[in-house]
N, C-alpha and C. Protein backbone atom coordinates (compact mmCIF):
# COMPACT_ATOMS: atom_id res chain seq x y z
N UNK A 1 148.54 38.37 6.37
CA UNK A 1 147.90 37.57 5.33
C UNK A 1 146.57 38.21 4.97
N UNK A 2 146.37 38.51 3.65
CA UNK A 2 145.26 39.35 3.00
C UNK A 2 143.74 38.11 3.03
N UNK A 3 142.49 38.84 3.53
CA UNK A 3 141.61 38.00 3.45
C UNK A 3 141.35 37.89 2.64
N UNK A 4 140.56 36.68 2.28
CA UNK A 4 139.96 35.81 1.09
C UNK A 4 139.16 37.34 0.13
N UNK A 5 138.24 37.95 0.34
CA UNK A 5 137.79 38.72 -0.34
C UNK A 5 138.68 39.78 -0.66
N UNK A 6 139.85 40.33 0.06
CA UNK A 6 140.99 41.08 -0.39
C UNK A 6 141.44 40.41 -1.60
N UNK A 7 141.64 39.34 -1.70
CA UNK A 7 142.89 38.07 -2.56
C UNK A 7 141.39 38.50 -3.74
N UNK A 8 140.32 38.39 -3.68
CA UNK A 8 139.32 38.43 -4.92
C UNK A 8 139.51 39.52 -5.75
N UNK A 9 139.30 40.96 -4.56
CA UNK A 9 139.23 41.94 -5.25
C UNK A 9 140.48 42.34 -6.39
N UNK A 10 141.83 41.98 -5.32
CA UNK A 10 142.82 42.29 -6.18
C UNK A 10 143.24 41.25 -7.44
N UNK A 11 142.42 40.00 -7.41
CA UNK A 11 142.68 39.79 -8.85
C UNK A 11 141.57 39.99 -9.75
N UNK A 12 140.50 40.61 -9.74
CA UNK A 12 139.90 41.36 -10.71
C UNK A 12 140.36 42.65 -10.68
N UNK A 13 141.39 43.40 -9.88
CA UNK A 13 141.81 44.41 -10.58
C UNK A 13 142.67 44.01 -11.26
N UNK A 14 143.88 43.39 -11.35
CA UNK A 14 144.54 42.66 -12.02
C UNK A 14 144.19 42.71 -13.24
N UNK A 15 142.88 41.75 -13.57
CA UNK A 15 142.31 41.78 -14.98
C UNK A 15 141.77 42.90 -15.59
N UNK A 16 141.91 43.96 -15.09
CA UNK A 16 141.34 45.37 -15.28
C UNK A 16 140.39 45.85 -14.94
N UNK A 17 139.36 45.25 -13.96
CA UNK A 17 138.69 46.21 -13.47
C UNK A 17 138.98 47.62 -12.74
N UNK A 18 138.45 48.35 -12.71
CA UNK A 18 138.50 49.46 -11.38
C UNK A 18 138.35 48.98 -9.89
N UNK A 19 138.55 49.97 -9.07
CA UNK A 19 137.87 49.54 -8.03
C UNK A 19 136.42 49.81 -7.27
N UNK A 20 136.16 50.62 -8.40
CA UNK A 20 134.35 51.24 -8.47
C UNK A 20 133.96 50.17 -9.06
N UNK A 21 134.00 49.37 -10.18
CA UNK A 21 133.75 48.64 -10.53
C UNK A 21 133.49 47.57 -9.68
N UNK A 22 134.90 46.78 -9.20
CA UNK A 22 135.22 45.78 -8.17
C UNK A 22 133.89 46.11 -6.95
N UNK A 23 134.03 47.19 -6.23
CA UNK A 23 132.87 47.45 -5.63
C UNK A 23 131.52 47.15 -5.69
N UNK A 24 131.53 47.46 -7.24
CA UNK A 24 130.08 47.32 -7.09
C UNK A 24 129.19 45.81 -7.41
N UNK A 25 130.24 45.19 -7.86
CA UNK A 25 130.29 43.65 -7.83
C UNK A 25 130.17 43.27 -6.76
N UNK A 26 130.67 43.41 -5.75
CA UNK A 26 130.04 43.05 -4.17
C UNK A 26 129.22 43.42 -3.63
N UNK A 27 128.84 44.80 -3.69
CA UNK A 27 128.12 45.58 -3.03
C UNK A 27 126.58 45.53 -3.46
N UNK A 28 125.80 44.62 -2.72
CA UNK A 28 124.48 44.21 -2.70
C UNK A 28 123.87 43.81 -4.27
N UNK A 29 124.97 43.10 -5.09
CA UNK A 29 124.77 42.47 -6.20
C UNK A 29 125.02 41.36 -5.92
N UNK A 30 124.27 40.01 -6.62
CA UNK A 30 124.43 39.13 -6.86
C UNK A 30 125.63 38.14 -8.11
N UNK A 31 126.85 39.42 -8.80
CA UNK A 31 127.64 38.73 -9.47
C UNK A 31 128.65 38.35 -9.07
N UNK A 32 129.38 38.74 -7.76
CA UNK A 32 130.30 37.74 -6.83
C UNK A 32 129.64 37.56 -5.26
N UNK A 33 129.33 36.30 -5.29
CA UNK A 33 129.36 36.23 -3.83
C UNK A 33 130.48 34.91 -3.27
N UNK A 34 131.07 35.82 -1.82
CA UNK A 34 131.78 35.14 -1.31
C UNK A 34 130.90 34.11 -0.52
N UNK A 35 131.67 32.63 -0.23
CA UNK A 35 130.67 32.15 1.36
C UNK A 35 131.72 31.53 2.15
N UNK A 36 131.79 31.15 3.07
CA UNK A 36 132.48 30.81 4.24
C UNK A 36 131.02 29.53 5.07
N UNK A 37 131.04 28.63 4.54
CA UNK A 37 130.06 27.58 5.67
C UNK A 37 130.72 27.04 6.61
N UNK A 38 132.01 27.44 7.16
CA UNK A 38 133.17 26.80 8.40
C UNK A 38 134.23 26.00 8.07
N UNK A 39 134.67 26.00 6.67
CA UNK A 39 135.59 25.34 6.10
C UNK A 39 136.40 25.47 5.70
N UNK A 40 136.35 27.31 5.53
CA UNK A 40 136.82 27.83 4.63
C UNK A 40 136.16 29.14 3.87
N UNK A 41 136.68 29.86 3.36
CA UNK A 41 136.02 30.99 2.20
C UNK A 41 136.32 30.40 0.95
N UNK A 42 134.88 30.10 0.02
CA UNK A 42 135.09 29.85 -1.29
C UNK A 42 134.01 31.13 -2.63
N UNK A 43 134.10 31.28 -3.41
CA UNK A 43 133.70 31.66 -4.33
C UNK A 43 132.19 30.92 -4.45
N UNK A 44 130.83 31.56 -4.18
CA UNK A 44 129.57 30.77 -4.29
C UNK A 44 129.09 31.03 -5.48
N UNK A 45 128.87 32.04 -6.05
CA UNK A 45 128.71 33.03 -6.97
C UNK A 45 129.77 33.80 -7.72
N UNK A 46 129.94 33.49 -9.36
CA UNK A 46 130.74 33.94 -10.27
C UNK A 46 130.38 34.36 -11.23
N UNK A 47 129.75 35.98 -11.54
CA UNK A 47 129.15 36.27 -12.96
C UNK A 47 129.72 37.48 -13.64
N UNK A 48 130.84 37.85 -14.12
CA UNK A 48 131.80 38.56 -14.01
C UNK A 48 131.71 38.36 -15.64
N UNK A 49 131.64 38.98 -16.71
CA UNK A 49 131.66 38.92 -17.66
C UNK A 49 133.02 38.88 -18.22
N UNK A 50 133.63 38.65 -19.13
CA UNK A 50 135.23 38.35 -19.61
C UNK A 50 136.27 37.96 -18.59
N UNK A 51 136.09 37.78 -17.32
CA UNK A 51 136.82 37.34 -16.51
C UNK A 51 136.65 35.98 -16.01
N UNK A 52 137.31 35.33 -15.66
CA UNK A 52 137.00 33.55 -15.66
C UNK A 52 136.73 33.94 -14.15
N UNK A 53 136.28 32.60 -13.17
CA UNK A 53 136.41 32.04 -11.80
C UNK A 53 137.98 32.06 -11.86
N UNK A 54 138.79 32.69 -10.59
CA UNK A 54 140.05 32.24 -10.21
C UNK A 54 140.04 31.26 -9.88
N UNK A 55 141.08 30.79 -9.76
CA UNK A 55 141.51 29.18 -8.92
C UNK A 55 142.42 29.88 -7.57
N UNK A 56 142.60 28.55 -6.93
CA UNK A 56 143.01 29.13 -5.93
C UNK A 56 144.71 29.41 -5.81
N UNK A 57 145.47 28.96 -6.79
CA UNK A 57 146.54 29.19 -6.88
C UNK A 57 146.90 30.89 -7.98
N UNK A 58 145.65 31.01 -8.23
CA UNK A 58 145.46 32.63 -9.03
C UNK A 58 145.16 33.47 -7.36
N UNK A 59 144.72 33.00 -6.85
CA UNK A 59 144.01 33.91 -5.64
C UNK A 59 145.41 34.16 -4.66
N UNK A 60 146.22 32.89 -4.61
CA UNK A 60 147.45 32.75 -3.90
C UNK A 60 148.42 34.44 -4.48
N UNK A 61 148.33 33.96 -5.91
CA UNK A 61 149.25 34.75 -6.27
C UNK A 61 148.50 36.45 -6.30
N UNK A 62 147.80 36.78 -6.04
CA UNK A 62 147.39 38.00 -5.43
C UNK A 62 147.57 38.45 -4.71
N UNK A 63 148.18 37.47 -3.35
CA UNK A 63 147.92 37.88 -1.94
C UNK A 63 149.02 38.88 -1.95
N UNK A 64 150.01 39.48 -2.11
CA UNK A 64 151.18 40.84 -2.34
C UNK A 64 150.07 41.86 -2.37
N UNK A 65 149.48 41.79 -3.25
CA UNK A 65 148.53 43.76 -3.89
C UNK A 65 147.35 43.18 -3.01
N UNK A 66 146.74 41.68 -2.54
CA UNK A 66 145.79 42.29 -1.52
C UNK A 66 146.25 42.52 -0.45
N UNK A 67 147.37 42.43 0.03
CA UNK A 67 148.10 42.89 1.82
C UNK A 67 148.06 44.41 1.61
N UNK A 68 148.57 45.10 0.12
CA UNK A 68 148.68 46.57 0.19
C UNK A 68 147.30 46.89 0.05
N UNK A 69 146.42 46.30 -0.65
CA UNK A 69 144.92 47.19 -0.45
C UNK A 69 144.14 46.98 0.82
N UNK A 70 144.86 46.11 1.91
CA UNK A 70 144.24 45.99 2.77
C UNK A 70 144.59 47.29 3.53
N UNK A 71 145.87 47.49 3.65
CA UNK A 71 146.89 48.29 3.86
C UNK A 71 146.32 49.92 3.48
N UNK A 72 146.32 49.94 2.40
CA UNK A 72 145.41 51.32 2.12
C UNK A 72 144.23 51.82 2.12
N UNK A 73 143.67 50.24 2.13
CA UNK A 73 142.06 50.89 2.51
C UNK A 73 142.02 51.49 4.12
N UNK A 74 142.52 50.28 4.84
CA UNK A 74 142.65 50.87 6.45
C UNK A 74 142.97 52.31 6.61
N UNK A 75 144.05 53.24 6.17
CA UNK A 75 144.67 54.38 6.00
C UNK A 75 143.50 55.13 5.30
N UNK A 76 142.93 54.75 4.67
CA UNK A 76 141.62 55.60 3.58
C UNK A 76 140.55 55.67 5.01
N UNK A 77 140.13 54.77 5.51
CA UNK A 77 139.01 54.40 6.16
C UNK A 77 139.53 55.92 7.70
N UNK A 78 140.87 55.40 8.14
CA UNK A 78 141.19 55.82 9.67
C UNK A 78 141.35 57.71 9.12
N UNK A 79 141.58 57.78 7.90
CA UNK A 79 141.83 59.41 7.59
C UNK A 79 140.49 60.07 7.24
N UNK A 80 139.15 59.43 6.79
CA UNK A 80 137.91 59.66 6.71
C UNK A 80 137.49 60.12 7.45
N UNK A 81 137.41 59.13 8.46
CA UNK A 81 137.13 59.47 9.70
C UNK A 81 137.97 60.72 10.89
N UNK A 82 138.74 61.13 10.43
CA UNK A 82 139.45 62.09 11.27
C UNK A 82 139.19 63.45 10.75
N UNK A 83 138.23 63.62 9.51
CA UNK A 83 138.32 64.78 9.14
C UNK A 83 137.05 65.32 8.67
N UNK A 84 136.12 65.86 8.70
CA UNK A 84 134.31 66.47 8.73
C UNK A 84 133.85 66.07 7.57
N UNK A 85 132.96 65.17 7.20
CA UNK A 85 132.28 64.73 6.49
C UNK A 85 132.26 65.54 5.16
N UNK A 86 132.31 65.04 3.72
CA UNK A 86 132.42 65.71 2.37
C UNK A 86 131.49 67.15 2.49
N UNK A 87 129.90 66.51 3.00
CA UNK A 87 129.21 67.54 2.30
C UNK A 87 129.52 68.62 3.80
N UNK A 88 130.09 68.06 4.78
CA UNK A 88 130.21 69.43 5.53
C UNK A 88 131.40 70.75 5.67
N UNK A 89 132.15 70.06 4.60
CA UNK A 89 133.54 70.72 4.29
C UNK A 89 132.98 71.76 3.29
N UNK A 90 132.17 71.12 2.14
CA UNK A 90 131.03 71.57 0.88
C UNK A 90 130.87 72.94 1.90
N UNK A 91 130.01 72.92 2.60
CA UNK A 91 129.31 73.81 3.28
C UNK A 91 129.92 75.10 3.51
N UNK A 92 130.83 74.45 4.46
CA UNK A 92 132.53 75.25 4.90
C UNK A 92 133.03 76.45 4.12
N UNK A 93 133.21 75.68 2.45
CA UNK A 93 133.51 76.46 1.42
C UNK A 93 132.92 77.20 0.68
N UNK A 94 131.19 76.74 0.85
CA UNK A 94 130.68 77.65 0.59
C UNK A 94 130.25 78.84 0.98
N UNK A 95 129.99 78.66 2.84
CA UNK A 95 130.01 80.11 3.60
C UNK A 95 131.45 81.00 3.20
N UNK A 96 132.52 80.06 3.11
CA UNK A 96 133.90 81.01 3.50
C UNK A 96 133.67 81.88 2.01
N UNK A 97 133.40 81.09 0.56
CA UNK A 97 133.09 82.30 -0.83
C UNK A 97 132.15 82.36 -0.59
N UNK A 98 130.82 82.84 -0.08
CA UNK A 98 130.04 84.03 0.52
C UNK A 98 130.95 84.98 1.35
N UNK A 99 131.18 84.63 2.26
CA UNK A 99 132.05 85.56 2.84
C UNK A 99 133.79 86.27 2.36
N UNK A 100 133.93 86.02 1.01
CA UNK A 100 134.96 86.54 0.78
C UNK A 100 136.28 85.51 1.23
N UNK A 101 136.41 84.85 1.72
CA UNK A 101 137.50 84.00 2.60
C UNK A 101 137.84 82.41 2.29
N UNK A 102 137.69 82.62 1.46
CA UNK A 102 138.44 81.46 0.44
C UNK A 102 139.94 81.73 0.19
N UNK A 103 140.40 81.81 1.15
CA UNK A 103 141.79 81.58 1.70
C UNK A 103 142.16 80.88 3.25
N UNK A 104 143.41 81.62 3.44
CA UNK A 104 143.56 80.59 5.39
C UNK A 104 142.83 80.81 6.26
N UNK A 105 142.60 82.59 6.37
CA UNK A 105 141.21 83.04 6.76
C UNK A 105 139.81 82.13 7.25
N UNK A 106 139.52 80.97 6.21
CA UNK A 106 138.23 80.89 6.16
C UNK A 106 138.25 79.73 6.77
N UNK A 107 136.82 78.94 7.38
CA UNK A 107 136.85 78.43 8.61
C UNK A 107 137.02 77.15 7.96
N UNK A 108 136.85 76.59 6.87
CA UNK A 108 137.18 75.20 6.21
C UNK A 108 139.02 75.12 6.16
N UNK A 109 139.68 76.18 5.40
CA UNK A 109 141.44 76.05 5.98
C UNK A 109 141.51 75.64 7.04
N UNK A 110 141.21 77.02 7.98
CA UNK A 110 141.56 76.58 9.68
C UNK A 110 140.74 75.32 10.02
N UNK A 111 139.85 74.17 9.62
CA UNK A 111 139.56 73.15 10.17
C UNK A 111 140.33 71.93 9.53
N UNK A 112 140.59 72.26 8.20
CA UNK A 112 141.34 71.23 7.60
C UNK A 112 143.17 71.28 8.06
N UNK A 113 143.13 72.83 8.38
CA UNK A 113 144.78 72.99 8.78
C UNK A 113 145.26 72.63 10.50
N UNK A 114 143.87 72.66 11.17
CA UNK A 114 143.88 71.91 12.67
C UNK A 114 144.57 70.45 12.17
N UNK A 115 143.94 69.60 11.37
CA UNK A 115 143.89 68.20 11.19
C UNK A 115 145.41 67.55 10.73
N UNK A 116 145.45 68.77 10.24
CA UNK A 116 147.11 68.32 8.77
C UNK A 116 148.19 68.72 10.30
N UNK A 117 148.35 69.61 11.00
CA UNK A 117 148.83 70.19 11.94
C UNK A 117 149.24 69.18 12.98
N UNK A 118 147.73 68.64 13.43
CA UNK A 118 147.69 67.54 14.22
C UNK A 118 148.54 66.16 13.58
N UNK A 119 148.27 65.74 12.88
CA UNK A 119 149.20 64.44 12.11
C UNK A 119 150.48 64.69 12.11
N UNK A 120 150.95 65.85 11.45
CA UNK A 120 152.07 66.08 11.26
C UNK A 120 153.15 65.77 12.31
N UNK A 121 152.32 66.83 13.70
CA UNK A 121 153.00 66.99 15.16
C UNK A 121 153.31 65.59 15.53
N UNK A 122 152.50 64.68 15.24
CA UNK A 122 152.47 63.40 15.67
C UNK A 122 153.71 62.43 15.31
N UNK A 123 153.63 62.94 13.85
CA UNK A 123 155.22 62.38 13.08
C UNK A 123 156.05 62.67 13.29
N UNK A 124 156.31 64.19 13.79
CA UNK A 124 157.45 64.71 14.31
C UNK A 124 157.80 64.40 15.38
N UNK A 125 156.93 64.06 16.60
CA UNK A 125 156.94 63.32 18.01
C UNK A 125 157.71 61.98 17.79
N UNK A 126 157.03 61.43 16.66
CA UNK A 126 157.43 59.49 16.47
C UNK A 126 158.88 59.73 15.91
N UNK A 127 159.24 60.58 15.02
CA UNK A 127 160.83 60.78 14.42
C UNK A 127 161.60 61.23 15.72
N UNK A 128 161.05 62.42 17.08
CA UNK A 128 162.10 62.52 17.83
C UNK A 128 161.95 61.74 18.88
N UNK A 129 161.48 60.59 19.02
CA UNK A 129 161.19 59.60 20.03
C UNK A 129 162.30 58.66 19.51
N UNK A 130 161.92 57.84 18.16
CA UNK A 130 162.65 57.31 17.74
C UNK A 130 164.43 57.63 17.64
N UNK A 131 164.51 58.98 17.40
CA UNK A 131 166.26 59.49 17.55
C UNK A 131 166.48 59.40 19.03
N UNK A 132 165.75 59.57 19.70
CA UNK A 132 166.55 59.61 21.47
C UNK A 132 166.48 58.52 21.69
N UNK A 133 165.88 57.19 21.45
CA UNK A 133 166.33 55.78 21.28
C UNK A 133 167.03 55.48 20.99
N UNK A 134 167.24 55.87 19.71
CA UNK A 134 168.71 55.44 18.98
C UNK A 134 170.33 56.10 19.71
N UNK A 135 169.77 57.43 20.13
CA UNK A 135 170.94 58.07 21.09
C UNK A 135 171.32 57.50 21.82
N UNK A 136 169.95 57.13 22.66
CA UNK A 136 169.95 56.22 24.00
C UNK A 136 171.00 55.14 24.12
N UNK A 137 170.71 54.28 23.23
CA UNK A 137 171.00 52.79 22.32
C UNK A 137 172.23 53.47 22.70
N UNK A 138 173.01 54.05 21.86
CA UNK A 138 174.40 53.96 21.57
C UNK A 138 175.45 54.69 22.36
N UNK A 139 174.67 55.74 23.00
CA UNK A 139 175.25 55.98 24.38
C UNK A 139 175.81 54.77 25.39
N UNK A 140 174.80 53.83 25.73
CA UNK A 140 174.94 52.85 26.17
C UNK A 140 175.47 51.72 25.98
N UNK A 141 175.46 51.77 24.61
CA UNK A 141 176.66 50.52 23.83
C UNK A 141 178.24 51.22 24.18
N UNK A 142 178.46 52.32 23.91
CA UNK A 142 179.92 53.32 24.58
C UNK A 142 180.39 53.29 25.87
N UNK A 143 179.57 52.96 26.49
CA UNK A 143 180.19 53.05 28.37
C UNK A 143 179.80 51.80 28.45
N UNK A 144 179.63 50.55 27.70
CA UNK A 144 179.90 49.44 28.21
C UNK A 144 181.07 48.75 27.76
């Protein structure tokens, strides 16, 4: 179940905002604020120009696209974090064209190709884990 501010965001994208937009409506502005006083999460603050206040049966019907943006932000957030900060990749690419090696060669590939390498192996582990289960499984359904 998508939280109350998930269920917000995704129905002002709905109405067409972005999600830079949507963002920045929360983000230390005063034109949506959520509140929660122990009762509940309601809408305290609504200044959203061409877009009305939802109701809560508009917010209901959001909750589908906010489970997936909850869903993808998590995946955005956990892959951020697994891989060297923007401006230090920046860096990366810029020693490797100084140095000619703006190819696999250069030390931003080989750090980004550690990472892609690593995930991958991981999927391939979970796909042959998952088949020797299923082997398992049905081996065992046969000799009984």
């Amino acid at each position: 179940m998508a939280n109350f501010s998930a269920k917000v965001r995704s129905y002002l994208m709905s109405k067409g905002k972005t999600e830079t937009e949507v963002s920045e409506l929360f983000n230390g502005q005063t034109k949506v604020v959520l509140q929660n006083d122990g009762s509940g999460s309601y809408i305290k603050t609504w200044d959203v120009s061409g877009i009305t206040k939802p109701t809560d049966s508009e917010l209901n019907a959001a909750e589908t696209e906010a489970n997936k943006w909850e869903a993808n932000h998590k995946v955005r957030k956990t892959r951020a974090s697994e891989y060297p900060l923007l401006k230090e990749q920046l860096d990366l690419l810029y020693k490797d064209l100084v140095a000619g090696k703006v190819d696999a060669t250069g030390e931003w590939a080989k750090t980004i190709k550690k990472k892609v390498q690593k995930q991958l192996q991981a999927k391939v582990n979970k796909w042959k884990e998952n088949r020797k289960k299923k082997r398992d499984s049905s081996e065992n359904s046969k000799t009984e």
